[in-house]
Protein backbone atom coordinates (compact mmCIF):
# COMPACT_ATOMS: atom_id res chain seq x y z
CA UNK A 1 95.42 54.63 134.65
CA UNK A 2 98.22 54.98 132.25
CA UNK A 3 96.91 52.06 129.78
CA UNK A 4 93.51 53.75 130.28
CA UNK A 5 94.67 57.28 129.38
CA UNK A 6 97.01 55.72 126.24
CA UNK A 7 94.31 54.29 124.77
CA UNK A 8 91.92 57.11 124.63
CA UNK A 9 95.18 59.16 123.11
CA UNK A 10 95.79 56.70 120.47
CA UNK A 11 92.09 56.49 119.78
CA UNK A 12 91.63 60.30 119.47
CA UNK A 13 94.73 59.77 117.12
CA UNK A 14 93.25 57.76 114.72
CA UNK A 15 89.99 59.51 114.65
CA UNK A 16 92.04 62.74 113.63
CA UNK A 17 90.52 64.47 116.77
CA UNK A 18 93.27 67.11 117.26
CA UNK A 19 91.77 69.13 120.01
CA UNK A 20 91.16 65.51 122.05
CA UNK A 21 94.71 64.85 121.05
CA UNK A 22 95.83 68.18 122.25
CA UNK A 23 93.74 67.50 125.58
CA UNK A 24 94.71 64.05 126.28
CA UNK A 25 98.49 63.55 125.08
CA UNK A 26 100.18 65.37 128.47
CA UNK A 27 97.93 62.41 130.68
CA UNK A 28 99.98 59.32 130.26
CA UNK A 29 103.40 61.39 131.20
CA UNK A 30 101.60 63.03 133.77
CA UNK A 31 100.66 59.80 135.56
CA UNK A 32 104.54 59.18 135.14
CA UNK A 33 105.49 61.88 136.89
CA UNK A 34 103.20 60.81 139.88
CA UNK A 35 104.94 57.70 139.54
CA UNK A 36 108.22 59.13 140.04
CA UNK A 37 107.23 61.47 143.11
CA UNK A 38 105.47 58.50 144.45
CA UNK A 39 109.06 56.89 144.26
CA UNK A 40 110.87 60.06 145.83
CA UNK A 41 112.07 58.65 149.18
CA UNK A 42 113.05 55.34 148.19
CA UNK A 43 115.91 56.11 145.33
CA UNK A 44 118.95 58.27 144.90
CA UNK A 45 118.56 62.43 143.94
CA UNK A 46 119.98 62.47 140.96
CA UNK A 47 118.17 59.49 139.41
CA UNK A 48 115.11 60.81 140.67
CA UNK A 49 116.52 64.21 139.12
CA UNK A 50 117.12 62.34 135.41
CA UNK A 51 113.55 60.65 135.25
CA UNK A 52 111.82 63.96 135.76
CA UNK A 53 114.10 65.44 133.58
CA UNK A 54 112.89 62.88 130.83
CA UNK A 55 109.45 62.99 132.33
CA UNK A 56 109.36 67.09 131.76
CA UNK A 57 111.56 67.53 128.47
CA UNK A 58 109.23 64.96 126.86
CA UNK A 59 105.96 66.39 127.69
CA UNK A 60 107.60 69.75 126.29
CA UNK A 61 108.64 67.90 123.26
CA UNK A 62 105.19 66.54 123.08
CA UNK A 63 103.65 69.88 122.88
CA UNK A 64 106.87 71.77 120.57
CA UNK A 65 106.02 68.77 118.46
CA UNK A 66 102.18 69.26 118.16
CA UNK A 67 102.37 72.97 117.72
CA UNK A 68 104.65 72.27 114.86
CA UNK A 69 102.52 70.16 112.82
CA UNK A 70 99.98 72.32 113.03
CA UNK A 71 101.81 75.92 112.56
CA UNK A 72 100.61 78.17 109.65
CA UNK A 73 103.60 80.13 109.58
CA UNK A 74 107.21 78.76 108.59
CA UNK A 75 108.80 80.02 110.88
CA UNK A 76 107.01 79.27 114.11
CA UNK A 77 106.94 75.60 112.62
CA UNK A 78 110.59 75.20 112.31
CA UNK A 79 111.15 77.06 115.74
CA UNK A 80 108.76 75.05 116.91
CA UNK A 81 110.79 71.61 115.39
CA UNK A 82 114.01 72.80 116.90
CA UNK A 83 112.80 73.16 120.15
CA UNK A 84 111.00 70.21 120.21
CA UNK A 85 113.65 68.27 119.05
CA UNK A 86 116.54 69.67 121.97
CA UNK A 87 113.70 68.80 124.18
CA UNK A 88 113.56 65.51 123.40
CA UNK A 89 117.15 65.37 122.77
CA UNK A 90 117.71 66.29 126.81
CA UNK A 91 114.60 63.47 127.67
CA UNK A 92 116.89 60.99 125.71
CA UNK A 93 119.93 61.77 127.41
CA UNK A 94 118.39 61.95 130.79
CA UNK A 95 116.98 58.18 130.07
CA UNK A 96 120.71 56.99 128.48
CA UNK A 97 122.11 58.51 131.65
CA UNK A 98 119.52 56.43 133.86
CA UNK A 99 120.59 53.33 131.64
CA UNK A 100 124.43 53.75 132.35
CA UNK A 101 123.69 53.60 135.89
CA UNK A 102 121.92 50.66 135.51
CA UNK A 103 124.38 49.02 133.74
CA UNK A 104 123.86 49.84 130.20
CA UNK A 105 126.28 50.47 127.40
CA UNK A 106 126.48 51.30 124.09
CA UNK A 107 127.14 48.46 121.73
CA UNK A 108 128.78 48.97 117.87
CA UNK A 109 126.00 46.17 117.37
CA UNK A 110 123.38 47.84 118.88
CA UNK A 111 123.99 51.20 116.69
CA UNK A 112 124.94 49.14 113.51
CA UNK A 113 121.18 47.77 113.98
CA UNK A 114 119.29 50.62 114.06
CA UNK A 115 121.57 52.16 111.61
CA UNK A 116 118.54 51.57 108.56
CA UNK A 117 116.29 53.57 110.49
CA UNK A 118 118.21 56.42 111.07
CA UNK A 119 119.14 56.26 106.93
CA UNK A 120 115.63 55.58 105.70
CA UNK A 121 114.28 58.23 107.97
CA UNK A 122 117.07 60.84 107.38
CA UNK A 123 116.68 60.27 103.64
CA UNK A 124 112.54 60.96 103.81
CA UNK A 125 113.75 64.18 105.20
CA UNK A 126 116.44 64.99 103.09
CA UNK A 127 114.06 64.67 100.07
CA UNK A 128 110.50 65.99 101.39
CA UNK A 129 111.92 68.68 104.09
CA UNK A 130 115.64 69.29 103.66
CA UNK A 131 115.90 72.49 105.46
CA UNK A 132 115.12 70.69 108.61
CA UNK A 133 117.86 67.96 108.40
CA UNK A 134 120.34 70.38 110.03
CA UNK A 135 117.93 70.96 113.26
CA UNK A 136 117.60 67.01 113.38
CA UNK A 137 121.35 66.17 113.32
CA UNK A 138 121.91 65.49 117.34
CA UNK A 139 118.56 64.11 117.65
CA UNK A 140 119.02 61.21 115.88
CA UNK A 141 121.96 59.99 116.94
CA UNK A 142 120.80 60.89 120.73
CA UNK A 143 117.77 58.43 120.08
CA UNK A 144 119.86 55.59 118.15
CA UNK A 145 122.39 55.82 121.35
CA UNK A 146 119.70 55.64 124.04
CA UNK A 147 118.21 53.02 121.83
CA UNK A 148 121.03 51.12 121.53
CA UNK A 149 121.94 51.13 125.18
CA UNK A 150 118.43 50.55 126.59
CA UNK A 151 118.78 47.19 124.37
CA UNK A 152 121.33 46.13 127.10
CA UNK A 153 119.40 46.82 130.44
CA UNK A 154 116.52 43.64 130.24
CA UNK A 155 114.22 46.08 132.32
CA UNK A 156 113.67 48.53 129.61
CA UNK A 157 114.79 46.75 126.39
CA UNK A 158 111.24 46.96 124.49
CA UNK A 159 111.12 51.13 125.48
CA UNK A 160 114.45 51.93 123.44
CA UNK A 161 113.03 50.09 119.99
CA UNK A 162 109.51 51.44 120.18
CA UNK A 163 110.80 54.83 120.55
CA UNK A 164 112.80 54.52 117.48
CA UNK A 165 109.40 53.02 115.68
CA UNK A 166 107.60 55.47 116.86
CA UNK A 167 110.04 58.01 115.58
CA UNK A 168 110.24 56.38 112.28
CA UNK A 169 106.04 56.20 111.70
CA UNK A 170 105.72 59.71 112.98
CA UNK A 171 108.41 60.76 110.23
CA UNK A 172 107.16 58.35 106.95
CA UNK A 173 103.77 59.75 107.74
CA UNK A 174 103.93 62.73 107.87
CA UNK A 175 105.73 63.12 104.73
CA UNK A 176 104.53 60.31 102.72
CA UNK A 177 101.03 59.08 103.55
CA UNK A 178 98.35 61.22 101.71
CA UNK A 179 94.83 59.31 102.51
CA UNK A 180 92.98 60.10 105.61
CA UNK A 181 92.96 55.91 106.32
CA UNK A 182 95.98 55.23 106.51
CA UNK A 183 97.22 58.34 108.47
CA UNK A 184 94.95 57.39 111.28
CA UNK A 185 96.23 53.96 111.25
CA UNK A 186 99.73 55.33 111.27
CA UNK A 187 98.69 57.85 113.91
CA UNK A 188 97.75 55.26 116.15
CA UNK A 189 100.71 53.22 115.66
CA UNK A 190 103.14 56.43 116.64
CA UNK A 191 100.85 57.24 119.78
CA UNK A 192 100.87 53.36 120.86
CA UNK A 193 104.48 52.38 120.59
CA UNK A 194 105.20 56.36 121.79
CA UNK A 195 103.40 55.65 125.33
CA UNK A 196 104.27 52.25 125.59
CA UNK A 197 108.22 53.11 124.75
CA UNK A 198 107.87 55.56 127.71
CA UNK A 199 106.36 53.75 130.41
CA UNK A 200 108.86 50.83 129.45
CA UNK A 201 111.82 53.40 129.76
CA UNK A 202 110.27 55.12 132.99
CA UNK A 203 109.66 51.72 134.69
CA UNK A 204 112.41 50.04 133.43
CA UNK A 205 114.79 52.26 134.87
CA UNK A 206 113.26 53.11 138.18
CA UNK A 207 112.87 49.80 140.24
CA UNK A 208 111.73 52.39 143.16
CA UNK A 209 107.85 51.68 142.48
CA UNK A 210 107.70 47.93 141.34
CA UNK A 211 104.16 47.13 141.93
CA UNK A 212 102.75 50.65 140.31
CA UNK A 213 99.87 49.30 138.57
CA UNK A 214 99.37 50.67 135.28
């Protein structure tokens, strides 16, 4: 269900279908959610507490995000960025908390690793969108952190990177890919590694529902 409802998001994606996008994108986390209430009697509270925290600040980043990209007005757009960006903010604290408690940590390694992302990223911004770097400043370091520690808990070590490529695509085209081609094929790259990083994280760090089929 959750490969099946990906693929006809990242597919919509690519197509430029925004109202299928619109339509489609809250399915995968949706079918996460069911995963963690199907999970409810066989983990502790507060870890079922953290992964519907992520599950519910992400999907409200998802849709903060969207309306965003889309906003005619300046001002709705860069509310829009700032709440979708302390939404997803609280998802990636919620999943760094789930990864301490599985063990995780933090590495100078790890950080000094994704460190070119964050820079390459930040400096897109800070050249095409400046005014927004300010509303971004926790975010990123929230994501390289919950990156960085995800890398240590084998479980969930793919969901950490994607989420940072995901990130990364998402911000390089939006603000430097002009032809319709090659922003569908960057589309569908962000979507991909976006639900995959998720499900990874989700899973990963909630061994209540091992043999959920996806």
């Amino acid at each position: 269900m959750f490969t099946a409802a990906s693929a006809v998001l990242v597919l919509a994606g690519a197509a430029h279908r925004r109202a299928a996008v619109a339509l489609v994108k809250p399915i995968p986390m949706l079918i996460l959610g069911a995963r963690v209430v199907h999970g409810l009697r066989r983990r502790r509270p507060v870890d079922t507490a953290l992964l519907i925290g992520a599950v519910a600040f992400s999907m409200t980043g998802d849709r903060m995000m969207y309306a965003e990209e889309f906003a005619s007005d300046p001002e709705v757009a860069d509310r829009r960025l700032r709440d979708g960006a302390l939404a997803f903010t609280a998802a990636h604290l919620c999943y760094l908390t789930l990864a301490r408690r599985r063990g995780g940590r933090v590495t100078r390694s790890g950080l000094l690793r994704r460190a070119p992302v964050l820079i390459e990223t930040s400096a897109v911004v800070a050249v095409r969108r400046p005014e927004i770097l300010p509303v971004l400043s926790g975010y990123g370091p929230t994501l390289a952190s919950m990156s960085a520690m995800a890398a240590t808990v084998p479980a969930c070590r793919p969901g950490g990177a994607l989420f940072l490529v995901s990130d990364a695509v998402l911000i390089n085209r939006r603000h430097l890919l002009r032809g319709r081609r090659a922003r569908g094929a960057a589309e569908a790259v962000v979507l991909s590694t976006y639900c995959a990083a998720q499900w990874w994280l989700a899973t990963g760090l909630d061994p209540a529902c091992p043999g959920w089929s996806v």
